[in-house]
N, C-alpha and C. Protein backbone atom coordinates (compact mmCIF):
# COMPACT_ATOMS: atom_id res chain seq x y z
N UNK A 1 -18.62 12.78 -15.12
CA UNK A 1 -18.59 11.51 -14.43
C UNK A 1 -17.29 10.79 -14.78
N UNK A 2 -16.82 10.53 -13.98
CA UNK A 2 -14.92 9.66 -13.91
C UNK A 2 -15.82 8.26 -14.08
N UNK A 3 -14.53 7.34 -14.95
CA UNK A 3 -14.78 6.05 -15.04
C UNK A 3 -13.40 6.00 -15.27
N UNK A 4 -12.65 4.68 -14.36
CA UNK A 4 -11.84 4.10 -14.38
C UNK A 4 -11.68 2.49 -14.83
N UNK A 5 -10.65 2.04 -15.50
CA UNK A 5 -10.37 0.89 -15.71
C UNK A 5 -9.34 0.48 -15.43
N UNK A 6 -9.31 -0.70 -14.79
CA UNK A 6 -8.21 -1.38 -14.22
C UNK A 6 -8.18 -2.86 -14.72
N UNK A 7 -7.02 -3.73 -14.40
CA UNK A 7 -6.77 -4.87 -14.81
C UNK A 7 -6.23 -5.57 -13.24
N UNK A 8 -6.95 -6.40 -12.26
CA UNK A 8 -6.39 -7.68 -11.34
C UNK A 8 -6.42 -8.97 -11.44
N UNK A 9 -5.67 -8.91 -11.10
CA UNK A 9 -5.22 -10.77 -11.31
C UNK A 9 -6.51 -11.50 -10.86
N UNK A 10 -7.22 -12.36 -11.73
CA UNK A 10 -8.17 -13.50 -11.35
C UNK A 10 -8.08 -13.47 -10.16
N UNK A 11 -7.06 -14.08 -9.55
CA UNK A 11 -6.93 -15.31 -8.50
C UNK A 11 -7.41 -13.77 -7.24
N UNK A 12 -7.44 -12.51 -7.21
CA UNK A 12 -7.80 -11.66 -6.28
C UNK A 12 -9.34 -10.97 -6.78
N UNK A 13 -10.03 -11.50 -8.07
CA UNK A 13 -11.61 -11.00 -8.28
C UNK A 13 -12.15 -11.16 -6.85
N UNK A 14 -11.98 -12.19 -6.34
CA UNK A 14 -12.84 -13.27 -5.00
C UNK A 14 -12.71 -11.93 -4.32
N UNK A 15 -11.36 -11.97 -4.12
CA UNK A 15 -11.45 -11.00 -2.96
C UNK A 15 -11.87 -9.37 -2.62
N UNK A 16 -11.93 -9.28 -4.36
CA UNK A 16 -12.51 -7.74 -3.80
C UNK A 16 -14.14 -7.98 -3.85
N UNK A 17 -14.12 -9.01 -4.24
CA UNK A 17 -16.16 -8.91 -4.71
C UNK A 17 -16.31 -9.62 -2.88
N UNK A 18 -15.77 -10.59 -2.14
CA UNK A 18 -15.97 -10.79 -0.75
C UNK A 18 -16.79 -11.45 -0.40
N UNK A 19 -17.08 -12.26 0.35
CA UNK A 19 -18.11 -13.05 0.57
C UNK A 19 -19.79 -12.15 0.64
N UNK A 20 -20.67 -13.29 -0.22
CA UNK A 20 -21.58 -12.50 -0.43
C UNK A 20 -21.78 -10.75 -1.00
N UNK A 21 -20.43 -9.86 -1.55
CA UNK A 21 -20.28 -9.36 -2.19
C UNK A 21 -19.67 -7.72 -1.08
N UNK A 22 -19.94 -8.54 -0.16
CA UNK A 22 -19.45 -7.31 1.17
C UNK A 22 -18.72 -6.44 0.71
N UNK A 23 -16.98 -6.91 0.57
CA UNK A 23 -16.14 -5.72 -0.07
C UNK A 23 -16.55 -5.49 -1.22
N UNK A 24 -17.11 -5.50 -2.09
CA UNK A 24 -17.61 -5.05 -3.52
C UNK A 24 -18.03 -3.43 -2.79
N UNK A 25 -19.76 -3.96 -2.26
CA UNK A 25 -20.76 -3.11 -1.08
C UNK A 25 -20.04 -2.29 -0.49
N UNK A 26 -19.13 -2.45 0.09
CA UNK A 26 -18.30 -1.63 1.14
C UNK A 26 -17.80 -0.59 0.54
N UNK A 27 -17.22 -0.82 -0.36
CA UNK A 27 -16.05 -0.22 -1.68
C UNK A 27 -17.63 0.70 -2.08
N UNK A 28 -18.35 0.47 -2.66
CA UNK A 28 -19.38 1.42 -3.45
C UNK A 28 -20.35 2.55 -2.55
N UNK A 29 -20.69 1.83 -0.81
CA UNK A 29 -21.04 3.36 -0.35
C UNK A 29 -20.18 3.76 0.01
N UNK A 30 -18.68 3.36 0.83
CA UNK A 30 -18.02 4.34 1.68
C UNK A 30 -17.42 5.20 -0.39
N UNK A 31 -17.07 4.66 -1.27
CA UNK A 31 -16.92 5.83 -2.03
C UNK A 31 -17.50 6.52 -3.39
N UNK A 32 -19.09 5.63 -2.73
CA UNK A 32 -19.79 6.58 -3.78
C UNK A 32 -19.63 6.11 -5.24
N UNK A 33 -19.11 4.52 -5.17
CA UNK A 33 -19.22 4.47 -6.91
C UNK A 33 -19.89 3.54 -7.02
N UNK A 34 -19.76 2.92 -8.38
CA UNK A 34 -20.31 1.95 -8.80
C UNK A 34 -19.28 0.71 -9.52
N UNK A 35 -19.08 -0.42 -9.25
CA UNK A 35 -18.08 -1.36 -9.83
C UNK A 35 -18.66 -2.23 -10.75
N UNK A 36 -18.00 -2.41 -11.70
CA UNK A 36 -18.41 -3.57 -12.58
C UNK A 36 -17.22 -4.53 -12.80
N UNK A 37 -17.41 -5.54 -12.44
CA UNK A 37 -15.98 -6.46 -12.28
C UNK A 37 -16.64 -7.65 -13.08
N UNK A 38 -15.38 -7.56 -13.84
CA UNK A 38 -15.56 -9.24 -15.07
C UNK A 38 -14.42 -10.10 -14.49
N UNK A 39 -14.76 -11.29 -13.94
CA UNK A 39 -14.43 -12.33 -13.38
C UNK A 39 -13.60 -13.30 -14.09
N UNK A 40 -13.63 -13.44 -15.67
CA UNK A 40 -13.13 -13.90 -16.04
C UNK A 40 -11.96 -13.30 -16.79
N UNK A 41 -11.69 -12.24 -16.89
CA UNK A 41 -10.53 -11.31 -17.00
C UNK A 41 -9.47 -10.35 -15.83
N UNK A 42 -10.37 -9.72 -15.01
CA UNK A 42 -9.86 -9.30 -14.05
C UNK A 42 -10.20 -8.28 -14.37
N UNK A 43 -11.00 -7.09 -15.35
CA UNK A 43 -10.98 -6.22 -15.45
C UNK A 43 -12.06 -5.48 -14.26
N UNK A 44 -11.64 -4.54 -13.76
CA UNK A 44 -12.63 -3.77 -13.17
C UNK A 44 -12.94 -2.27 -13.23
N UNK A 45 -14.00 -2.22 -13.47
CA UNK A 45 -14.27 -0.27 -13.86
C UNK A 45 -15.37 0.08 -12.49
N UNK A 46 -14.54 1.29 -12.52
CA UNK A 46 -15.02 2.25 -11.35
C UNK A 46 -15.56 3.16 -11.99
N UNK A 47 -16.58 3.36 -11.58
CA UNK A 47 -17.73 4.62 -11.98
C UNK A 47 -18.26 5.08 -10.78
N UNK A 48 -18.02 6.54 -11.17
CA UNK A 48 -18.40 7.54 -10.31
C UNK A 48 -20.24 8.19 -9.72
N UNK A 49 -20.33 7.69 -9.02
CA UNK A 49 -22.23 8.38 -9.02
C UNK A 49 -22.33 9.36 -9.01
N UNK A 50 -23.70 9.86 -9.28
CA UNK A 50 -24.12 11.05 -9.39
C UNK A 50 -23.76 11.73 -7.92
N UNK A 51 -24.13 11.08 -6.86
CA UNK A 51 -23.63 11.78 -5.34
C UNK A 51 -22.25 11.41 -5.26
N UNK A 52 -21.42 10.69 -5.91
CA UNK A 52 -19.86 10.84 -5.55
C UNK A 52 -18.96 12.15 -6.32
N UNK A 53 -17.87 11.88 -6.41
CA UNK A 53 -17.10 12.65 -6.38
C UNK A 53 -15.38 12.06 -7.06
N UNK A 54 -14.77 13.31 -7.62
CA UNK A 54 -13.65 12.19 -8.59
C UNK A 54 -12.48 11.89 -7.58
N UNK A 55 -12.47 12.59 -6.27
CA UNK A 55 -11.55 11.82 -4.71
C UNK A 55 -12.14 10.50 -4.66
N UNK A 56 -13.24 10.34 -4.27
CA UNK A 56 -13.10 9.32 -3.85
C UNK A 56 -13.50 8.10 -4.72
N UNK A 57 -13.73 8.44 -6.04
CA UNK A 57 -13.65 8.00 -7.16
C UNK A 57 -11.99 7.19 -7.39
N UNK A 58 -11.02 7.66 -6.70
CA UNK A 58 -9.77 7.81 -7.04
C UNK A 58 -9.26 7.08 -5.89
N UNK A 59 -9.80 7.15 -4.69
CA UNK A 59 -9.86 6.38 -3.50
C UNK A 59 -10.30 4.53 -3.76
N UNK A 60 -11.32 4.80 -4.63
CA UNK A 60 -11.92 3.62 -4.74
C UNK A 60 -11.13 2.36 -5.76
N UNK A 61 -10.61 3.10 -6.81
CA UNK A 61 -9.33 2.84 -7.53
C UNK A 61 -7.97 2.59 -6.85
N UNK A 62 -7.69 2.77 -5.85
CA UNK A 62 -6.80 2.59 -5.08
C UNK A 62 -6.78 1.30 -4.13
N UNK A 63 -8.03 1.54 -3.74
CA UNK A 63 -8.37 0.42 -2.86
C UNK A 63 -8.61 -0.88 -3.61
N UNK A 64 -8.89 -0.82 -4.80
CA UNK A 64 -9.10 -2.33 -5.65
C UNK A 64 -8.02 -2.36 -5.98
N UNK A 65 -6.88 -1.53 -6.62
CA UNK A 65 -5.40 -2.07 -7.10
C UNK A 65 -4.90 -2.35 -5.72
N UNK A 66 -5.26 -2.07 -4.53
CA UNK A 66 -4.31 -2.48 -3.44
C UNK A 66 -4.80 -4.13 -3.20
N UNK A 67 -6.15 -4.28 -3.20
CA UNK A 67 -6.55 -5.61 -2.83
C UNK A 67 -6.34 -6.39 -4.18
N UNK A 68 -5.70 -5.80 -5.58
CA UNK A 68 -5.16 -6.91 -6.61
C UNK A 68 -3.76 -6.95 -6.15
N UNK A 69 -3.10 -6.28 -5.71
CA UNK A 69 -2.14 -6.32 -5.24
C UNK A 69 -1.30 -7.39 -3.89
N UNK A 70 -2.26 -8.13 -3.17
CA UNK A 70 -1.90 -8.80 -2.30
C UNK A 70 -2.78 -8.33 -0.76
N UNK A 71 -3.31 -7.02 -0.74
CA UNK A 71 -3.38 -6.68 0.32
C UNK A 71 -4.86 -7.05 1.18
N UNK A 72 -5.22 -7.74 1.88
CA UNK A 72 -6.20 -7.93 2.67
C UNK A 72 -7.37 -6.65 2.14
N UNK A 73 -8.55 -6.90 2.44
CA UNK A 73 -9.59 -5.69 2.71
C UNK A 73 -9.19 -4.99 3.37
N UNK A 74 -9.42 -5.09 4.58
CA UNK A 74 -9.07 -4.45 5.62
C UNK A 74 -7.76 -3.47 5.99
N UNK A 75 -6.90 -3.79 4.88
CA UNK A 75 -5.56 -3.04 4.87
C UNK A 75 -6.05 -2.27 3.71
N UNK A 76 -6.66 -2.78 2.81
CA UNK A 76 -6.91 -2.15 1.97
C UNK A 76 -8.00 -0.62 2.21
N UNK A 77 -8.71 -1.03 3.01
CA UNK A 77 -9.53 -0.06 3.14
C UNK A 77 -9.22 1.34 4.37
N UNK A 78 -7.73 0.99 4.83
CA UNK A 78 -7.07 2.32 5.56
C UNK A 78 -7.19 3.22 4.73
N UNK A 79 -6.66 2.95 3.01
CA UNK A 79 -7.02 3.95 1.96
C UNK A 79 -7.74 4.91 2.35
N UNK A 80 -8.82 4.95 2.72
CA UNK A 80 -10.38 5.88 3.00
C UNK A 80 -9.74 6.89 3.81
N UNK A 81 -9.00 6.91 5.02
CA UNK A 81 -8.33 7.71 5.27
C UNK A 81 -7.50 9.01 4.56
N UNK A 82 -7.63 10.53 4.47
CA UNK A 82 -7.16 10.59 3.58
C UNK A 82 -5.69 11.33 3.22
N UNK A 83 -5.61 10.87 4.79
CA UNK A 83 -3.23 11.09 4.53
C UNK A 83 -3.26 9.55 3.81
N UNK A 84 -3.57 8.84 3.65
CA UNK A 84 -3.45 7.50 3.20
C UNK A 84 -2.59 7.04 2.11
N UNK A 85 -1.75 6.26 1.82
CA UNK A 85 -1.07 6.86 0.38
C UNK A 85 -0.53 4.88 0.20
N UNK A 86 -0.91 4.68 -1.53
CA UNK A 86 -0.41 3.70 -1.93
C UNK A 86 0.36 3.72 -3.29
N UNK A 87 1.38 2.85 -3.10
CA UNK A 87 2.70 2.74 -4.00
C UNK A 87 2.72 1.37 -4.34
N UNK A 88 3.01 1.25 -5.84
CA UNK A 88 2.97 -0.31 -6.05
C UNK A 88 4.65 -0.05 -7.02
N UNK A 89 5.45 -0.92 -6.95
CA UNK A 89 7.03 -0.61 -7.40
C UNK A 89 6.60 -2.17 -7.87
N UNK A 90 6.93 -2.10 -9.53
CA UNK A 90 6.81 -3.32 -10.20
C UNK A 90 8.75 -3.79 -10.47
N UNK A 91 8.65 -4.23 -9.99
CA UNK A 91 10.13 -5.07 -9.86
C UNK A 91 10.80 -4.95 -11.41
N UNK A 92 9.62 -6.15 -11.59
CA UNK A 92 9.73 -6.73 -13.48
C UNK A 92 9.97 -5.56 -14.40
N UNK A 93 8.75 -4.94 -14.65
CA UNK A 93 9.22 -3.86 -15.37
C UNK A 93 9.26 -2.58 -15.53
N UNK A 94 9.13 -1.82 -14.46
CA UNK A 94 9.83 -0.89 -14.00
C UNK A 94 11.09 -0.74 -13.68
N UNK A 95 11.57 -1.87 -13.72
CA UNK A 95 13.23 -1.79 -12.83
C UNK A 95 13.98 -2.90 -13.47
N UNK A 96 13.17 -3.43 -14.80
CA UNK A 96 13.96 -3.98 -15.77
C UNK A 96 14.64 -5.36 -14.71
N UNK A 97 14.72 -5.92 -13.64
CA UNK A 97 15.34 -6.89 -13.29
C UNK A 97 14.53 -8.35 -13.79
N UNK A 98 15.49 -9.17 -13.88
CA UNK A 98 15.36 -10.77 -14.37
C UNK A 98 14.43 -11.67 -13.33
N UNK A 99 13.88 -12.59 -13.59
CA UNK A 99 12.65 -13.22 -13.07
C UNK A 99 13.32 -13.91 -11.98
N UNK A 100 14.46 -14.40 -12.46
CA UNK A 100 15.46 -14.49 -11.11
C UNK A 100 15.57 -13.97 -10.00
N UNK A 101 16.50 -12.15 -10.38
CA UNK A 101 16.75 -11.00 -9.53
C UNK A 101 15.38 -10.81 -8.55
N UNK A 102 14.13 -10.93 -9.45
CA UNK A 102 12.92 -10.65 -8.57
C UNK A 102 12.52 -11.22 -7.75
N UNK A 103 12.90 -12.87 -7.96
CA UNK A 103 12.75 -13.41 -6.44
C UNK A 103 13.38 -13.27 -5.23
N UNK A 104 15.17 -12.81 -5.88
CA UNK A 104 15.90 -12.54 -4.54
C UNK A 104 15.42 -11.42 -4.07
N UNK A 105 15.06 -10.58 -4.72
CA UNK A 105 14.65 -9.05 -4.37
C UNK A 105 13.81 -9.34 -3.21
N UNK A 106 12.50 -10.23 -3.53
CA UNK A 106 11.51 -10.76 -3.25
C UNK A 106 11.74 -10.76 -1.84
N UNK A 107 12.81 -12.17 -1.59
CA UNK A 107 12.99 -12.57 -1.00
C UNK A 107 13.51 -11.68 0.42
N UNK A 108 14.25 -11.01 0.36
CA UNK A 108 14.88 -9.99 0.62
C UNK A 108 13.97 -8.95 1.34
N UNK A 109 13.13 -8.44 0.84
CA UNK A 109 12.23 -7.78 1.49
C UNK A 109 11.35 -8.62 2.34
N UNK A 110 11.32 -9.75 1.84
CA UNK A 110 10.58 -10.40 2.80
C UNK A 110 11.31 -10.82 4.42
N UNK A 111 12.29 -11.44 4.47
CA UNK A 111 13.09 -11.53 5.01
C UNK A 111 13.04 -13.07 5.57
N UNK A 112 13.99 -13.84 6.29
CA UNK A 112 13.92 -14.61 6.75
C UNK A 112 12.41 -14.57 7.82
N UNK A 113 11.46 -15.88 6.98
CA UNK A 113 10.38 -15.81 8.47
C UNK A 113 9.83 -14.55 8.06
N UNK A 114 9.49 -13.70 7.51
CA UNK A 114 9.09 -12.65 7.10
C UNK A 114 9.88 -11.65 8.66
N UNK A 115 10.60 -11.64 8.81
CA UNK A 115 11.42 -10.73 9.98
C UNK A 115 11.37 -9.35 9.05
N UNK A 116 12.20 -9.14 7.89
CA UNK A 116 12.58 -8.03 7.69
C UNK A 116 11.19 -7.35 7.26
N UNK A 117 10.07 -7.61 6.26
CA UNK A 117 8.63 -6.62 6.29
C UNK A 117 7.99 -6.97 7.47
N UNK A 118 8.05 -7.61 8.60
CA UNK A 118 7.52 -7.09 9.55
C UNK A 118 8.68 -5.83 10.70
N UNK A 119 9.22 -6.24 10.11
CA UNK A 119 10.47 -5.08 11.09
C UNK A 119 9.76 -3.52 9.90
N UNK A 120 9.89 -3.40 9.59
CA UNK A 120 9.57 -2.51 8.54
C UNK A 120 8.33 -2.05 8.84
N UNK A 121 6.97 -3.10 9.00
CA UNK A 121 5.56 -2.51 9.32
C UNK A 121 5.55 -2.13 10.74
N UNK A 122 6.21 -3.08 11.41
CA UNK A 122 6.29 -2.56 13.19
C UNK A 122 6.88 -1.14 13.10
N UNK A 123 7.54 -1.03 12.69
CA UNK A 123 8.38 0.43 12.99
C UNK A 123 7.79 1.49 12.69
N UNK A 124 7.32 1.25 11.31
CA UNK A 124 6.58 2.43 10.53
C UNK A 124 4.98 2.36 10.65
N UNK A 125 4.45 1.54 10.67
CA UNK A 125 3.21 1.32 11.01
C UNK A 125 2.61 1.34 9.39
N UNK A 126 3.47 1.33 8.46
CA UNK A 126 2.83 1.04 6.85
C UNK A 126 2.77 -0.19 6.71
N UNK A 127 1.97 -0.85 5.61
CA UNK A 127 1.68 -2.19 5.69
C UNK A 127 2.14 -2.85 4.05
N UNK A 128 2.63 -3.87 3.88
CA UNK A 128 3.93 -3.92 3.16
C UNK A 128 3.62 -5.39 2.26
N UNK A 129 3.18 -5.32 1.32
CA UNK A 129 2.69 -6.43 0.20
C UNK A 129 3.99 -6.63 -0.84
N UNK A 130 3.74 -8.14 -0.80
CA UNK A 130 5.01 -8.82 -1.92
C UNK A 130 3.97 -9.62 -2.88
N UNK A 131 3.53 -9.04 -3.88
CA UNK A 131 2.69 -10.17 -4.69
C UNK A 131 3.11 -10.35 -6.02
N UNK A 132 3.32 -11.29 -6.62
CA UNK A 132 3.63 -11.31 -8.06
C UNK A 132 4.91 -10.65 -8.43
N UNK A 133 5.09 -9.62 -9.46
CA UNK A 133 6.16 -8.78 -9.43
C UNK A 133 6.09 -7.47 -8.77
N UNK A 134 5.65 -7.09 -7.56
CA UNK A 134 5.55 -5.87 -7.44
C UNK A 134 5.86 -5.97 -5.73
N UNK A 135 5.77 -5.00 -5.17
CA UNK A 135 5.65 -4.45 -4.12
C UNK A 135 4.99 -3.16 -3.80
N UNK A 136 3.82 -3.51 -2.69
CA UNK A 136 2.87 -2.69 -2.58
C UNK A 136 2.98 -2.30 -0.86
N UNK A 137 2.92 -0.81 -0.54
CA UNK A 137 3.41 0.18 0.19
C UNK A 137 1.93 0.87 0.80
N UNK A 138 0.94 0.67 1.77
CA UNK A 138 0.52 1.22 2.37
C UNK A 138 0.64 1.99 3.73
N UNK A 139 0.24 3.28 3.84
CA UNK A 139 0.66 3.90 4.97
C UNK A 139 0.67 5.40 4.75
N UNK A 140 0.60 6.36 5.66
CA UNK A 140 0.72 7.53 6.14
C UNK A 140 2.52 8.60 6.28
N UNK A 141 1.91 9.42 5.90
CA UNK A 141 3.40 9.96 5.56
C UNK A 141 3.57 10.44 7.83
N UNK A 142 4.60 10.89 7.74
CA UNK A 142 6.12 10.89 7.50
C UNK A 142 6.88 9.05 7.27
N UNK A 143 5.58 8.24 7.92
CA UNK A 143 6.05 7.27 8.17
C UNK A 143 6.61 6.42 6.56
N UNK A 144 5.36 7.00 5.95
CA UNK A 144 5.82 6.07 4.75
C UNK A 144 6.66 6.41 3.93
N UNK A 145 7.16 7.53 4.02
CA UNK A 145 8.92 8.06 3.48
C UNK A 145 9.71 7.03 3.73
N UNK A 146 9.80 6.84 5.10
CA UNK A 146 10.80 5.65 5.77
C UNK A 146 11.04 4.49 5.63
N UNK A 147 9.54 3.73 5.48
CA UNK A 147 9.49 2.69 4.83
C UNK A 147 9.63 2.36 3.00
N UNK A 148 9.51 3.01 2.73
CA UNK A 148 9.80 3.10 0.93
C UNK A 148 11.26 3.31 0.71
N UNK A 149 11.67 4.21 1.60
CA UNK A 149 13.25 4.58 1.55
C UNK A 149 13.79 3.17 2.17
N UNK A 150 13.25 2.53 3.09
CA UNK A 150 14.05 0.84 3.47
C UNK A 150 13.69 0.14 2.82
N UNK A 151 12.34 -0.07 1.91
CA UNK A 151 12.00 -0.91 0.42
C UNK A 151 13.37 -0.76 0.00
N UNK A 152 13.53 0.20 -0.48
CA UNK A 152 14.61 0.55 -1.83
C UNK A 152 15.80 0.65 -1.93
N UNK A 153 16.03 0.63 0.11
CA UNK A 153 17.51 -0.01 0.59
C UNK A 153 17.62 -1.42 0.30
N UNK A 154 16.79 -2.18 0.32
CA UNK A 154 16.74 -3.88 0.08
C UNK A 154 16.69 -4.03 -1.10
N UNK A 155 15.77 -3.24 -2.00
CA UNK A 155 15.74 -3.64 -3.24
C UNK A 155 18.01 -3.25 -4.31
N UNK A 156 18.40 -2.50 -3.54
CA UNK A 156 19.29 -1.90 -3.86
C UNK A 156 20.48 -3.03 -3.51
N UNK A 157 20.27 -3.55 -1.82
CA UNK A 157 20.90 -4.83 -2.23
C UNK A 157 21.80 -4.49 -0.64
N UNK A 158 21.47 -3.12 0.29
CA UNK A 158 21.81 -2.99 1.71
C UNK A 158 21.56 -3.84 2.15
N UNK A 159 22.38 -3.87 3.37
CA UNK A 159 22.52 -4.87 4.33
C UNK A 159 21.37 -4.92 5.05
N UNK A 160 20.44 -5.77 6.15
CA UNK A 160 19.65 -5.80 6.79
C UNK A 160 19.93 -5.04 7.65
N UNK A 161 20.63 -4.89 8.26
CA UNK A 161 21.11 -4.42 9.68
C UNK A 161 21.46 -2.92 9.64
N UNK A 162 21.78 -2.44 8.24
CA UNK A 162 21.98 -0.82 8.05
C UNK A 162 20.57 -0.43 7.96
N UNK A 163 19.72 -1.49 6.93
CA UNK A 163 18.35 -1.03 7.05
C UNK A 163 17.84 -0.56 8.74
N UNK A 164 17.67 -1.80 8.97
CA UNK A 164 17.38 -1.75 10.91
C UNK A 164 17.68 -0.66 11.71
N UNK A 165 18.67 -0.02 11.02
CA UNK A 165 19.43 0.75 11.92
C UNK A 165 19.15 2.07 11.32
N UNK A 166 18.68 2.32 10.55
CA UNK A 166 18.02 3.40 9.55
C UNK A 166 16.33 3.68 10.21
N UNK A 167 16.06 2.28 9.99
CA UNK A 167 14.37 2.86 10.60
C UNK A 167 14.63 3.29 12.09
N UNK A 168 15.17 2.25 12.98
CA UNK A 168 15.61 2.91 14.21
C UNK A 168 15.85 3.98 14.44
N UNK A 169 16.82 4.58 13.74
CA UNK A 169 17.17 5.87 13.73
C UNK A 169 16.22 6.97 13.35
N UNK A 170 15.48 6.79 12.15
CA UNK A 170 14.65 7.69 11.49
C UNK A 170 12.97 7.76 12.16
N UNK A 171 12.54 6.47 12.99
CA UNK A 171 11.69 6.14 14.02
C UNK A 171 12.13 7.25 15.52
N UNK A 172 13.33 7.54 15.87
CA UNK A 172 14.10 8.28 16.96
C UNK A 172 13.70 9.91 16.38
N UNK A 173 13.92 10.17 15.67
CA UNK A 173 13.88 11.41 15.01
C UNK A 173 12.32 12.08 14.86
N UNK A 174 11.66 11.20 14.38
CA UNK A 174 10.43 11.43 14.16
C UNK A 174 9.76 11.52 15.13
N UNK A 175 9.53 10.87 16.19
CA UNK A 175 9.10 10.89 17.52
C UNK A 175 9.41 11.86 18.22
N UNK A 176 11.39 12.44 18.38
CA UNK A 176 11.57 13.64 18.88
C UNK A 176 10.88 14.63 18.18
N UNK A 177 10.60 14.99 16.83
CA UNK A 177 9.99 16.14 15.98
C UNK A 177 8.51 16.03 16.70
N UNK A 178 7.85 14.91 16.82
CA UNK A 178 6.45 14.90 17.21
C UNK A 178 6.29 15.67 18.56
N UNK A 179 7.19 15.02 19.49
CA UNK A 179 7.67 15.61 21.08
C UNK A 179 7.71 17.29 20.93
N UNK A 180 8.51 17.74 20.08
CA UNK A 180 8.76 19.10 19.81
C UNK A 180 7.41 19.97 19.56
N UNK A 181 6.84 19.31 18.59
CA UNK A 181 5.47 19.92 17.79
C UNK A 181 4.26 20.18 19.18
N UNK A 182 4.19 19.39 20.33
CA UNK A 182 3.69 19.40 21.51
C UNK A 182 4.35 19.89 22.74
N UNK A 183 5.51 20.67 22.64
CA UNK A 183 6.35 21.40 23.42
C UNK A 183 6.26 22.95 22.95
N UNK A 184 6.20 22.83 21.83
CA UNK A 184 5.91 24.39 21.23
C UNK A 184 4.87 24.99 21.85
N UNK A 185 3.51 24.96 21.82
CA UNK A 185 2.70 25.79 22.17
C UNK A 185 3.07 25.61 23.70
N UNK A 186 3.23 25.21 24.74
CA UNK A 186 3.67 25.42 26.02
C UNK A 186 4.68 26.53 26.41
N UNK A 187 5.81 26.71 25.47
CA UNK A 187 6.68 27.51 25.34
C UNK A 187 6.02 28.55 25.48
N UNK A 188 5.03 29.18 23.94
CA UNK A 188 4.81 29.53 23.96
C UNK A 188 3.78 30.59 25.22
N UNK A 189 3.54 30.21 25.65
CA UNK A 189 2.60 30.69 26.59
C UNK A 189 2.76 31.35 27.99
């Protein structure tokens, strides 16, 4: 039996426990565990049931660091899917930058008006959290290569517009490869 422990910020307990305890509920049949969340710490442990399993044991862990993370339920729970893939890039200390640097960073990814992470989720269709010190990355591959690779163009300190012109480009490419992958068996035949 898997048991996990995690640590979220207070101010997001609310939200994974949900009104009347919904996302808690939600979180425990679609993956089969069991949560115990202390409210006044943030700690939460995932336990695995006897009918679950250590996927989605691991799923379920995912989906609560995504919703401590900034991210809605509902974004949170694409997780369940299982090309699904989440990335959390801690600014602070992973990447050693100043409480300063992290807001421009911040800022930056965010973009004027939030323009630049929604240019980023429109394109790629990954869904793109700025909370605290981190940045959190939901989404499906090929797409979410693209978008992590334009995270880390901004975080690096590229221009907006090379970014722009990167997903554009790498959005062009991907679509022709998709086009191709549905031209093949016709060929074939």
């Amino acid at each position: 039996m898997n048991v996990f422990r995690i640590r979220i910020p207070k101010k997001r307990v609310g939200v994974v426990i949900g009104s009347k305890g919904e996302v808690k509920r939600r979180i425990e049949k679609s993956c089969r565990v069991k949560l115990n969340i202390d409210s006044s710490t943030g700690d939460v442990e995932i336990v695995q049931t006897d009918e679950g399993d250590p996927v989605s044991c691991l799923i379920a862990k995912n989906i609560v660091m995504a919703i401590g993370r900034g991210f809605s339920p509902e974004r949170a729970f694409r997780l369940l899917d299982e090309d699904a893939m989440l990335e959390i890039i801690d600014l602070k200390d992973d990447l050693g930058f100043s409480k300063n640097a992290v807001k421009r960073i911040q800022g930056r990814i965010i973009g004027r008006e939030g323009k630049a992470r929604r240019m980023i989720e429109e394109l790629t269709g990954v869904y793109i959290s700025v909370y605290g010190d981190t940045v959190a990355l939901i989404g499906k591959s090929p797409w979410f290569e693209v978008a992590k690779e334009a995270v880390w163009m901004l975080i690096e300190g590229r221009q907006h517009s090379t970014v722009y012109k990167y997903l554009t480009r790498e959005r062009r490419r991907i679509k022709r490869l998709e086009m191709d992958i549905w031209k093949r068996p016709e060929e074939m035949v």
